[in-house]
C-alpha atoms as a PDB file:
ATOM      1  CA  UNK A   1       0.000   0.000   0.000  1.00  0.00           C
ATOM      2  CA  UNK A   2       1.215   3.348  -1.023  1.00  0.00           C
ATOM      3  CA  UNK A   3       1.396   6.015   1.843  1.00  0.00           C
ATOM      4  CA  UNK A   4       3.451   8.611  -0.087  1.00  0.00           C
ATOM      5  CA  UNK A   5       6.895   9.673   1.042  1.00  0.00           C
ATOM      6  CA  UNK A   6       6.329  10.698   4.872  1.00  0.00           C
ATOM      7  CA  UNK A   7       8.658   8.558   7.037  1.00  0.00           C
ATOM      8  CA  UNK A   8       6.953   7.591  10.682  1.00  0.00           C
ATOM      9  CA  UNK A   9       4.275   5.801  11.848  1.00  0.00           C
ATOM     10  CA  UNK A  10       0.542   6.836  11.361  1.00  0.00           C
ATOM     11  CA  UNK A  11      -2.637   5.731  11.972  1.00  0.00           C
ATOM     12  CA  UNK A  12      -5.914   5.630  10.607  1.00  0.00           C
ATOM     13  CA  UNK A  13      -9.447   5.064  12.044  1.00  0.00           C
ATOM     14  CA  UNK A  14     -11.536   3.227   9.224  1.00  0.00           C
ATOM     15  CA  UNK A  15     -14.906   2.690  11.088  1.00  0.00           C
ATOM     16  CA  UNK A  16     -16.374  -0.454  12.699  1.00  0.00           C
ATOM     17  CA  UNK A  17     -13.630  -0.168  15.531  1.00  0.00           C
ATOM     18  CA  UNK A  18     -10.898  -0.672  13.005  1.00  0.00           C
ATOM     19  CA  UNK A  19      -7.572   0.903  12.917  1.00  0.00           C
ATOM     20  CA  UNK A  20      -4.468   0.551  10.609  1.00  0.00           C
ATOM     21  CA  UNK A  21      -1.332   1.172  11.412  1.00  0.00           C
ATOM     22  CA  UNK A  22       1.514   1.826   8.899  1.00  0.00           C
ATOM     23  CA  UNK A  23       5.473   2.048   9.300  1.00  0.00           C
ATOM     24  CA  UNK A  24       7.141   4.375   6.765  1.00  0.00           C
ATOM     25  CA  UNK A  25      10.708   4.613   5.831  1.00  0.00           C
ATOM     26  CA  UNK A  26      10.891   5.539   2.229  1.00  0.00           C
ATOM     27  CA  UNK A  27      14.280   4.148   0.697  1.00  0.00           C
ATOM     28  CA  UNK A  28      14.824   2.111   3.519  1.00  0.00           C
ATOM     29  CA  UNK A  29      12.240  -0.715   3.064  1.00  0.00           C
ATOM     30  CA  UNK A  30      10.412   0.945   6.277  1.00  0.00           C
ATOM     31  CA  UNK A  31      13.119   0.125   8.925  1.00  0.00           C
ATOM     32  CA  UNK A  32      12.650   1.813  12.192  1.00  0.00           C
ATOM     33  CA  UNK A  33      14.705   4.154  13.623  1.00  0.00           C
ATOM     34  CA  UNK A  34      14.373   4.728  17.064  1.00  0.00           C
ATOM     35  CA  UNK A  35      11.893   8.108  16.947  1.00  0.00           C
ATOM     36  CA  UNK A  36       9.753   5.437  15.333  1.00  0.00           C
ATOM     37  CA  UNK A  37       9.484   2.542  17.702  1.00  0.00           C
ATOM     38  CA  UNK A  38       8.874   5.702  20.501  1.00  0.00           C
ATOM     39  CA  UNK A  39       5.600   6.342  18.109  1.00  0.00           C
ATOM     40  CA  UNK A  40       4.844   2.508  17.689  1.00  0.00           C
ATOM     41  CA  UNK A  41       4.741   1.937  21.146  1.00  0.00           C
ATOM     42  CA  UNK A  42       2.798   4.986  22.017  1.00  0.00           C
ATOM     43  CA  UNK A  43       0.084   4.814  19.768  1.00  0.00           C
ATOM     44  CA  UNK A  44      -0.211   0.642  20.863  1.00  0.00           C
ATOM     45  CA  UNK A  45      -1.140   2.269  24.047  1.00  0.00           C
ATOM     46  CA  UNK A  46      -3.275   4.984  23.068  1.00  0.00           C
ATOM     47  CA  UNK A  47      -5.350   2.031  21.616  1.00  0.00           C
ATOM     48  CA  UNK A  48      -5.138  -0.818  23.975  1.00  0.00           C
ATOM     49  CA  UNK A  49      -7.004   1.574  26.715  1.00  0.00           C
ATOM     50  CA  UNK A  50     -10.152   1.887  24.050  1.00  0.00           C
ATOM     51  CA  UNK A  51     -13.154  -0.082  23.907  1.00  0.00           C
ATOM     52  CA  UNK A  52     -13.978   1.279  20.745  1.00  0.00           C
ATOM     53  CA  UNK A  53     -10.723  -0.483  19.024  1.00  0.00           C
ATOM     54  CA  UNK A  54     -12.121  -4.090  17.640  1.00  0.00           C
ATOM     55  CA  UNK A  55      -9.154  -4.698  15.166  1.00  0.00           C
ATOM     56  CA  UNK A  56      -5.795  -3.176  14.793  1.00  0.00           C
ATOM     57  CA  UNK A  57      -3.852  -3.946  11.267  1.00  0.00           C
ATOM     58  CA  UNK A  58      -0.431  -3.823  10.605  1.00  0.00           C
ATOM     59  CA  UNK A  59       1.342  -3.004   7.786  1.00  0.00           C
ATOM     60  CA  UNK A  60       4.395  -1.526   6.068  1.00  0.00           C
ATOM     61  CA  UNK A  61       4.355   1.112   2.983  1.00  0.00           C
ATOM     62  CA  UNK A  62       5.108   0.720  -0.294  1.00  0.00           C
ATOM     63  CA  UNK A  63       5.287  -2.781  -0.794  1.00  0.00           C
ATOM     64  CA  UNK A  64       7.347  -3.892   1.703  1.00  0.00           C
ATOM     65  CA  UNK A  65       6.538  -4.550   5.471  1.00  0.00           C
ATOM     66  CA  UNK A  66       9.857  -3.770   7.882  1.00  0.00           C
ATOM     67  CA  UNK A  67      13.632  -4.224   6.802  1.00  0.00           C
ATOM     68  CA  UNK A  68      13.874  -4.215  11.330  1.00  0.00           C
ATOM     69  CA  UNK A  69      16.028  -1.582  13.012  1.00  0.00           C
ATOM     70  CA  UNK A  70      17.757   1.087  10.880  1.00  0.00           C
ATOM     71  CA  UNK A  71      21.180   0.099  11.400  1.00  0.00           C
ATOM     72  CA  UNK A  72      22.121   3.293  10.118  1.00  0.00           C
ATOM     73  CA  UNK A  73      21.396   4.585  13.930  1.00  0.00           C
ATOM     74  CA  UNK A  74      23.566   2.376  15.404  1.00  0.00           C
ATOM     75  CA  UNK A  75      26.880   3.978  15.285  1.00  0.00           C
ATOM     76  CA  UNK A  76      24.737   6.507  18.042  1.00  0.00           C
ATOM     77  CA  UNK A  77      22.263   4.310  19.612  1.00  0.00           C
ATOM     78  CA  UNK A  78      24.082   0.739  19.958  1.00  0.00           C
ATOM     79  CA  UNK A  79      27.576   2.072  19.738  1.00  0.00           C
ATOM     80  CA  UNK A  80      28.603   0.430  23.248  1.00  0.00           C
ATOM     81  CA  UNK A  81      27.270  -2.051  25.827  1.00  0.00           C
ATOM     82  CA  UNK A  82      25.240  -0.088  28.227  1.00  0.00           C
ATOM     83  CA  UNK A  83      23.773   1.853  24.826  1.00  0.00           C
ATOM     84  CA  UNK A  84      22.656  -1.223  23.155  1.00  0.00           C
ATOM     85  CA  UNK A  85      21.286  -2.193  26.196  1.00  0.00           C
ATOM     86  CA  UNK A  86      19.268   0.592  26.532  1.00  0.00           C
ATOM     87  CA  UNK A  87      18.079   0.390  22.997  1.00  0.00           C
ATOM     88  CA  UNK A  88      17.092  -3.477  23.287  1.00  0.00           C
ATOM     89  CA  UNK A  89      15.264  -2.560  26.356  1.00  0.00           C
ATOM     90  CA  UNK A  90      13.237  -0.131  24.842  1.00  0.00           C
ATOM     91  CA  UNK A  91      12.587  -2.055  21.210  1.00  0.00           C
ATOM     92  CA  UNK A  92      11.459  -5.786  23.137  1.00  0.00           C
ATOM     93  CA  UNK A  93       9.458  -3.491  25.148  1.00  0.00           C
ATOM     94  CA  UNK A  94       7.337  -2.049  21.925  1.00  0.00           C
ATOM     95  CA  UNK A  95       7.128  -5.453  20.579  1.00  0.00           C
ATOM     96  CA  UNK A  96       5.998  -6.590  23.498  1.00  0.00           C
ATOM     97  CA  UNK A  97       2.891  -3.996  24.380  1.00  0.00           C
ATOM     98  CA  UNK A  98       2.160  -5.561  20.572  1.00  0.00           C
ATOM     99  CA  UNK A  99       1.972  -8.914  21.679  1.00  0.00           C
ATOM    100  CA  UNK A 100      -0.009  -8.389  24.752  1.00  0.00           C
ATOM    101  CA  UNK A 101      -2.436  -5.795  22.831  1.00  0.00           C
ATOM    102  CA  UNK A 102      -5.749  -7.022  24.044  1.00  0.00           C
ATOM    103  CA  UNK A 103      -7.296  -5.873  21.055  1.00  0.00           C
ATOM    104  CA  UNK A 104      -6.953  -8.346  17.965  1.00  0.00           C
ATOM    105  CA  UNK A 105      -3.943  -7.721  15.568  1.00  0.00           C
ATOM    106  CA  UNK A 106      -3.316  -8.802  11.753  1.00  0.00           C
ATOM    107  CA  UNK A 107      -0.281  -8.371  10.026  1.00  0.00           C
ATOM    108  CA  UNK A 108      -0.738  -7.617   6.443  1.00  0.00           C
ATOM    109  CA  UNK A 109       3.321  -8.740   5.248  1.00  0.00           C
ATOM    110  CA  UNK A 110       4.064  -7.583   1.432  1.00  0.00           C
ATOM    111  CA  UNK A 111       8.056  -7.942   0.507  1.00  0.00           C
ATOM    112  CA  UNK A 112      10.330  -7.686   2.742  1.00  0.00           C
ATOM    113  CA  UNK A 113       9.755  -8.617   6.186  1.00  0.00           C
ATOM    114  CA  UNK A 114      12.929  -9.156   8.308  1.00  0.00           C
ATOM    115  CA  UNK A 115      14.885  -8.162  11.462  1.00  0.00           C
ATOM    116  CA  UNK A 116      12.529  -6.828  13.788  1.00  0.00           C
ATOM    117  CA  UNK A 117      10.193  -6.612  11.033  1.00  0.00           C
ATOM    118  CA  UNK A 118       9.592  -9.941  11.634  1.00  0.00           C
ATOM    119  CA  UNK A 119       9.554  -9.923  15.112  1.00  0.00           C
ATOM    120  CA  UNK A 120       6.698  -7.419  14.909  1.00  0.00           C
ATOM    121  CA  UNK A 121       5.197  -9.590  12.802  1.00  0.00           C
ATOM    122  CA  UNK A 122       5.426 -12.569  14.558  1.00  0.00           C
ATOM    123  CA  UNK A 123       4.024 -11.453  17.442  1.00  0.00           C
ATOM    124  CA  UNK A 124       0.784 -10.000  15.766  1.00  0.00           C
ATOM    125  CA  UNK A 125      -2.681 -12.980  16.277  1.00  0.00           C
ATOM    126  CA  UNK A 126      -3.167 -13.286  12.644  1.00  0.00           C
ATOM    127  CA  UNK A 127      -0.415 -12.825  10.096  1.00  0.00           C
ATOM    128  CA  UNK A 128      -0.843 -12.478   5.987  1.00  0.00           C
ATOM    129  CA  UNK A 129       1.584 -12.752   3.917  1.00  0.00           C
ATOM    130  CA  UNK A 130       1.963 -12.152  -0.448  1.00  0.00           C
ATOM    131  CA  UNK A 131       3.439 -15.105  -2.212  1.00  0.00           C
ATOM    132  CA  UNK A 132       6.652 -13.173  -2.951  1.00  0.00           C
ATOM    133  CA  UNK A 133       7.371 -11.848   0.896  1.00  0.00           C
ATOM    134  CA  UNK A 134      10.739 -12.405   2.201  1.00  0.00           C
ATOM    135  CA  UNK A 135      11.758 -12.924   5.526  1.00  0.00           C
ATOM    136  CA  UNK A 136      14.595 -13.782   7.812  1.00  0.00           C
ATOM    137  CA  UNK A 137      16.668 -12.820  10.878  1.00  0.00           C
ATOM    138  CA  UNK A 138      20.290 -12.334   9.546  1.00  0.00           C
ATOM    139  CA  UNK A 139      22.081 -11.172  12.212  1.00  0.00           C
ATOM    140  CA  UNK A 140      24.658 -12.954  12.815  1.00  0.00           C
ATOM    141  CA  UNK A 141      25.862 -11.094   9.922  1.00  0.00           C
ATOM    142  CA  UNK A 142      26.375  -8.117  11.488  1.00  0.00           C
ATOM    143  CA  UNK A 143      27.699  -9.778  14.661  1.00  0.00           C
ATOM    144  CA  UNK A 144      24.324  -9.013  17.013  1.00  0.00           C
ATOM    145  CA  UNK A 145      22.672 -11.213  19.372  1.00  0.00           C
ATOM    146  CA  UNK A 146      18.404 -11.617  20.106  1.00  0.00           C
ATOM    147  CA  UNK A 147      18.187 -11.354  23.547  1.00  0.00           C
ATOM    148  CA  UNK A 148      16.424 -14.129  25.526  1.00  0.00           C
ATOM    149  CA  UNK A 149      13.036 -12.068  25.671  1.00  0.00           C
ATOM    150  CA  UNK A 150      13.283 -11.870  21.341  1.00  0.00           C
ATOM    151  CA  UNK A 151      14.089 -15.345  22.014  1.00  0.00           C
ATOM    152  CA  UNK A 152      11.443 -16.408  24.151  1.00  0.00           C
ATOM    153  CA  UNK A 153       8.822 -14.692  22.198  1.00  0.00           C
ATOM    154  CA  UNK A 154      10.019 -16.026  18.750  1.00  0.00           C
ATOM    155  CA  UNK A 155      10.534 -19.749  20.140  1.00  0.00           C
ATOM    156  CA  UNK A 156       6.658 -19.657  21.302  1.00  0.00           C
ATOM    157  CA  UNK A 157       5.611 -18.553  17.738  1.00  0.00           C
ATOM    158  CA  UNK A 158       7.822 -21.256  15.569  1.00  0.00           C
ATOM    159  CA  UNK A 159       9.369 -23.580  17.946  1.00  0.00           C
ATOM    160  CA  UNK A 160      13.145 -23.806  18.713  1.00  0.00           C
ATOM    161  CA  UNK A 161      14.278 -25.913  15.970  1.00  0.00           C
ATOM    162  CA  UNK A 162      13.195 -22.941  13.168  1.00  0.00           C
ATOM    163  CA  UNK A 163      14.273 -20.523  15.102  1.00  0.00           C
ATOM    164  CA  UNK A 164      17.900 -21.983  15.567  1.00  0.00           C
ATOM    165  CA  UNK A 165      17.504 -22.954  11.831  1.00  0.00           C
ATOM    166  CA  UNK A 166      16.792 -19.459  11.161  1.00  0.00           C
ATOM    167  CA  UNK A 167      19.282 -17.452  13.452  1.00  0.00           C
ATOM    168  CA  UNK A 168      22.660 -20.047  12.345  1.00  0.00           C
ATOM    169  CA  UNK A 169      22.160 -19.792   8.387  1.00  0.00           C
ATOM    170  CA  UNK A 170      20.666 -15.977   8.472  1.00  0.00           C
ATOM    171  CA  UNK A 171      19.422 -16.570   5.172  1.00  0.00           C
ATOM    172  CA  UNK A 172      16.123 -14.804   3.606  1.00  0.00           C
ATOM    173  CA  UNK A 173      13.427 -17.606   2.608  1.00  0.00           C
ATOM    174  CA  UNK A 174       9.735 -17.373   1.233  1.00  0.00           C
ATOM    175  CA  UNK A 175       6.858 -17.012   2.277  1.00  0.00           C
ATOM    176  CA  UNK A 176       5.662 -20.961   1.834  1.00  0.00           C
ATOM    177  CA  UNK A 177       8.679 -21.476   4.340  1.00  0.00           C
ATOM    178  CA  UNK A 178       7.242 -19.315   6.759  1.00  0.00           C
ATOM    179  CA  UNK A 179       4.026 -20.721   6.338  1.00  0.00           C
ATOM    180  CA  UNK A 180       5.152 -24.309   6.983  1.00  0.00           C
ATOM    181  CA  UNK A 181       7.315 -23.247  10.535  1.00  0.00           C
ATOM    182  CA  UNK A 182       4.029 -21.591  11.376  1.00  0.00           C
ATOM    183  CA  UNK A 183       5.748 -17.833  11.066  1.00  0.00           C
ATOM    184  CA  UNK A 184       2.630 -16.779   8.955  1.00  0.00           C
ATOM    185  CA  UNK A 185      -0.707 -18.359   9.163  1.00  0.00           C
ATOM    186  CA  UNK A 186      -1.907 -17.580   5.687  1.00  0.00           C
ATOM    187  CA  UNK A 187      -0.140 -16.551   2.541  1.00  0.00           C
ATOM    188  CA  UNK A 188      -1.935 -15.476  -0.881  1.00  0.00           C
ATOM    189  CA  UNK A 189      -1.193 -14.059  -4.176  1.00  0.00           C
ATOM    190  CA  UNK A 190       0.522 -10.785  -3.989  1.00  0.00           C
ATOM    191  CA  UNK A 191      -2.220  -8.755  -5.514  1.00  0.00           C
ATOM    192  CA  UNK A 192      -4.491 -10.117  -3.000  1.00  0.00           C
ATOM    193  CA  UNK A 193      -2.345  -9.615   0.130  1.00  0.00           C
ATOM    194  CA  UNK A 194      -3.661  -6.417   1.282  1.00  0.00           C
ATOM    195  CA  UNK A 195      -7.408  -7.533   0.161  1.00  0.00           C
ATOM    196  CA  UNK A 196      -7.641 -10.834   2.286  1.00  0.00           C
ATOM    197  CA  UNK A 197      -6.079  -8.596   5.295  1.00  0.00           C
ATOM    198  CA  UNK A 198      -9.028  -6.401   5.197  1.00  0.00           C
ATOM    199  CA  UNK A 199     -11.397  -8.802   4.920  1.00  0.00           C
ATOM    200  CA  UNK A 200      -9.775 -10.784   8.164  1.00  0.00           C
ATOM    201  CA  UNK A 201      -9.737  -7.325  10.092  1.00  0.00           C
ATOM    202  CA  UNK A 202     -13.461  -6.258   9.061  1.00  0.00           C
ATOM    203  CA  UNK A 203     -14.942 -10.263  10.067  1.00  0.00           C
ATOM    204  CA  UNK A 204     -13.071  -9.398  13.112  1.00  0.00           C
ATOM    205  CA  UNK A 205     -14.744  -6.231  13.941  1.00  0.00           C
ATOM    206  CA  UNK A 206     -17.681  -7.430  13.484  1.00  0.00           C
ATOM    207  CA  UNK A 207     -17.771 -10.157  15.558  1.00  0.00           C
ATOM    208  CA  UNK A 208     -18.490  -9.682  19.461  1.00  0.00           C
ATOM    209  CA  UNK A 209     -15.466  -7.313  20.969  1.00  0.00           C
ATOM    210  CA  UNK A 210     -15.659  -8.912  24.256  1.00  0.00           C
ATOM    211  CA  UNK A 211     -15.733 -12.528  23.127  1.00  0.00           C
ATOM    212  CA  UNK A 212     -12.348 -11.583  21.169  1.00  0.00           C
ATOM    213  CA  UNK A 213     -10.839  -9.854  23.874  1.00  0.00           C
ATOM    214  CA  UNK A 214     -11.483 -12.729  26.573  1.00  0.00           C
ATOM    215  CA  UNK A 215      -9.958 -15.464  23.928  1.00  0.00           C
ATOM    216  CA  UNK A 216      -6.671 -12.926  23.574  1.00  0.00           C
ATOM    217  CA  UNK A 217      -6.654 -13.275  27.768  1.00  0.00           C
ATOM    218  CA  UNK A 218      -7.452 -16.555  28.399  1.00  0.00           C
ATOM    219  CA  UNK A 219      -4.469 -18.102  25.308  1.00  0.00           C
ATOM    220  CA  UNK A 220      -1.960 -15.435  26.707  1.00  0.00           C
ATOM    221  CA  UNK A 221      -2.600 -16.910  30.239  1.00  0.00           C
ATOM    222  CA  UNK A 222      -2.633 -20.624  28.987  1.00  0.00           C
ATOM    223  CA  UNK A 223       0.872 -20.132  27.651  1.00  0.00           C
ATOM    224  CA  UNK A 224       2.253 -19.023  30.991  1.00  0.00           C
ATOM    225  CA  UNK A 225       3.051 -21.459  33.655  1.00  0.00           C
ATOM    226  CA  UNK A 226       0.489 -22.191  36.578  1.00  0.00           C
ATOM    227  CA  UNK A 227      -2.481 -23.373  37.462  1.00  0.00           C
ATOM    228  CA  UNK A 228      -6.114 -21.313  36.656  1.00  0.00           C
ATOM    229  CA  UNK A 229      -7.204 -20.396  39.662  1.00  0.00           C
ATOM    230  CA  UNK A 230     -11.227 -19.586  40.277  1.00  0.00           C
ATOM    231  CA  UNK A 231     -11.342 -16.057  39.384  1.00  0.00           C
ATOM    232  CA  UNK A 232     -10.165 -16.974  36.195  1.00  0.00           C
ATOM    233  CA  UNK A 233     -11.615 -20.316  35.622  1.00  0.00           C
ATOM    234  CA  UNK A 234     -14.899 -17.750  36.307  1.00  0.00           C
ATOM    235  CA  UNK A 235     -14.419 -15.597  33.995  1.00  0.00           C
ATOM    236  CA  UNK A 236     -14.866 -18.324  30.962  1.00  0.00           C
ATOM    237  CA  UNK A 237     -18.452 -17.877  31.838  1.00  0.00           C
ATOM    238  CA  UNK A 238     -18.938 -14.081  32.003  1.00  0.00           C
ATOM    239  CA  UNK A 239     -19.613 -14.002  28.498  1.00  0.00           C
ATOM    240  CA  UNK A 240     -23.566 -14.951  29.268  1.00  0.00           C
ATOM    241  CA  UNK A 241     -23.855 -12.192  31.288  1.00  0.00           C
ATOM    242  CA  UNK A 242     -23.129  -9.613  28.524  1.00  0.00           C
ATOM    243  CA  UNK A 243     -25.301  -7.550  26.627  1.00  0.00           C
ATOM    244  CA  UNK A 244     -23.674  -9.263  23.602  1.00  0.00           C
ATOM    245  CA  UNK A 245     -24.801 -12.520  24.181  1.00  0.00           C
ATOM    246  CA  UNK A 246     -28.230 -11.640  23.879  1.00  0.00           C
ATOM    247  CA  UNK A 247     -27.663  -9.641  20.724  1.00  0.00           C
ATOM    248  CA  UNK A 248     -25.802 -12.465  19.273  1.00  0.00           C
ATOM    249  CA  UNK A 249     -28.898 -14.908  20.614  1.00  0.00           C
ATOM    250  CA  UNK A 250     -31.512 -12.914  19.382  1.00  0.00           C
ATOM    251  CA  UNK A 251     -30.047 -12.332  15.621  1.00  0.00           C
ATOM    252  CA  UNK A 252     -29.197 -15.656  15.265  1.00  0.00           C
ATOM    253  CA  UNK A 253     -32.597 -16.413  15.740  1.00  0.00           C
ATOM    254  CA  UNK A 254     -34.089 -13.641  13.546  1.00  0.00           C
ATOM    255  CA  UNK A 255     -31.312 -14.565  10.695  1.00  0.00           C
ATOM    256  CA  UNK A 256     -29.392 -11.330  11.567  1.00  0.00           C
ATOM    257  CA  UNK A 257     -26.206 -10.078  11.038  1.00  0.00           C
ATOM    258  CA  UNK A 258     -25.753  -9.143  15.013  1.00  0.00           C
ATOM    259  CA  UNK A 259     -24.877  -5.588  15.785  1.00  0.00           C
ATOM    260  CA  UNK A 260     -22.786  -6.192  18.536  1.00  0.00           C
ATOM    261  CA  UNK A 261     -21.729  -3.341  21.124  1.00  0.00           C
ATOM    262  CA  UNK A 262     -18.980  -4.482  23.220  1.00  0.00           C
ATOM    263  CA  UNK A 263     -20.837  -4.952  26.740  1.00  0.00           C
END
């Protein structure tokens, strides 16, 4: 998708509780500097506090998704330990606030999609990719380390044999690779990429808020060690007490599309 020529992240509101969210870097395959992982994180928050958020797309401009960090930073922003340190801190922090939004995500992937492009990626519930999408994490070739928390979060997306596979030969594969290790969920024909993202986003936004939100909750809990304990064993069944249930009961019986309005 063509944004023009503005670097940064923006956002647009597109009605039905959907947002999309674009990273801009023009000439740079939309690598992020570090202005615009301060934006990325900031709007992510702006958001996650708002009922009225149903679906939040992700996306890169002009054909490409994220080239990762702009390297050409680092000489001021990773040029020592207790810099890079800093920076890392900051960057898995963004990347996480995406992959705790509570809100669904999709990530609508077009050409190039590496680095911590693909760790944004990765991390997003729903991820589309065009047939000719390239990804990879090559940086051993530029003498960098993931931390454990890049680590952790990419091992619980494709397991650890892909992701040493990935991180030892650094090399850029397609996107029916990434399909198969489970990095993407879905890929289609390039034209169609941007198309089948929307139409992902919008059944999501229509569908019950709530219902979406809880399921977010309850899989993010499931993955962490520990046993459920009442409160949340409860909270399974607080969907029948919402004003969406009824809506949902009521135009499924009338042959309705339900309206539904998050309570």
């Amino acid at each position: 998708m063509n944004v023009g020529e503005t670097s940064g992240i923006s956002l647009r509101e597109e009605g039905e509780g959907l947002f999309r969210l674009t990273m801009s870097n023009p000439g740079k395959k939309n690598a992020l500097t570090l202005d615009m992982y301060r934006d990325f994180g900031a709007t992510l928050k702006q958001l996650d506090g708002s009922d009225a958020v149903r679906c939040l797309v992700v996306q890169g401009a002009n054909g490409d998704f994220c080239a990762g960090s702009d390297i050409g930073g680092f000489d001021g922003n990773r040029s020592g330990l207790e810099l890079a340190r800093e920076y890392a801190d900051f960057t898995v922090a963004m990347v996480r606030t995406l992959r705790d939004f509570r809100h669904p995500t999709v990530a609508c992937i077009e050409g190039v999609c590496v680095g911590g492009g693909l760790e944004i990626a990765s991390v997003c519930d729903i991820r589309i990719a065009g047939n000719s999408a390239r990804f990879g994490i090559p940086v051993n070739r530029i003498g960098i380390t993931l931390d454990h928390a890049e680590l952790a979060d990419l091992m619980a997306v494709i397991g650890r044999t892909a992701t040493l596979e990935m991180l030892l030969e650094g090399r850029i594969f397609g996107a029916e690779e990434a399909l198969r290790i489970g990095l993407v969920t879905r890929v289609v024909d390039d034209a169609a990429v941007v198309a089948e993202a929307d139409a992902a986003s919008q059944r999501i936004a229509r569908s019950a808020p709530l219902v979406n939100r809880w399921h977010k909750k309850f899989v993010r809990r499931l993955q962490q060690p520990g046993q459920l304990d009442e409160s949340e064993i409860a909270e399974a069944y607080a969907c029948f007490e919402s004003e969406d249930y009824e809506i949902g009961r009521r135009s499924f019986a009338a042959k309705l599309r339900p309206n539904f309005v998050g309570r």
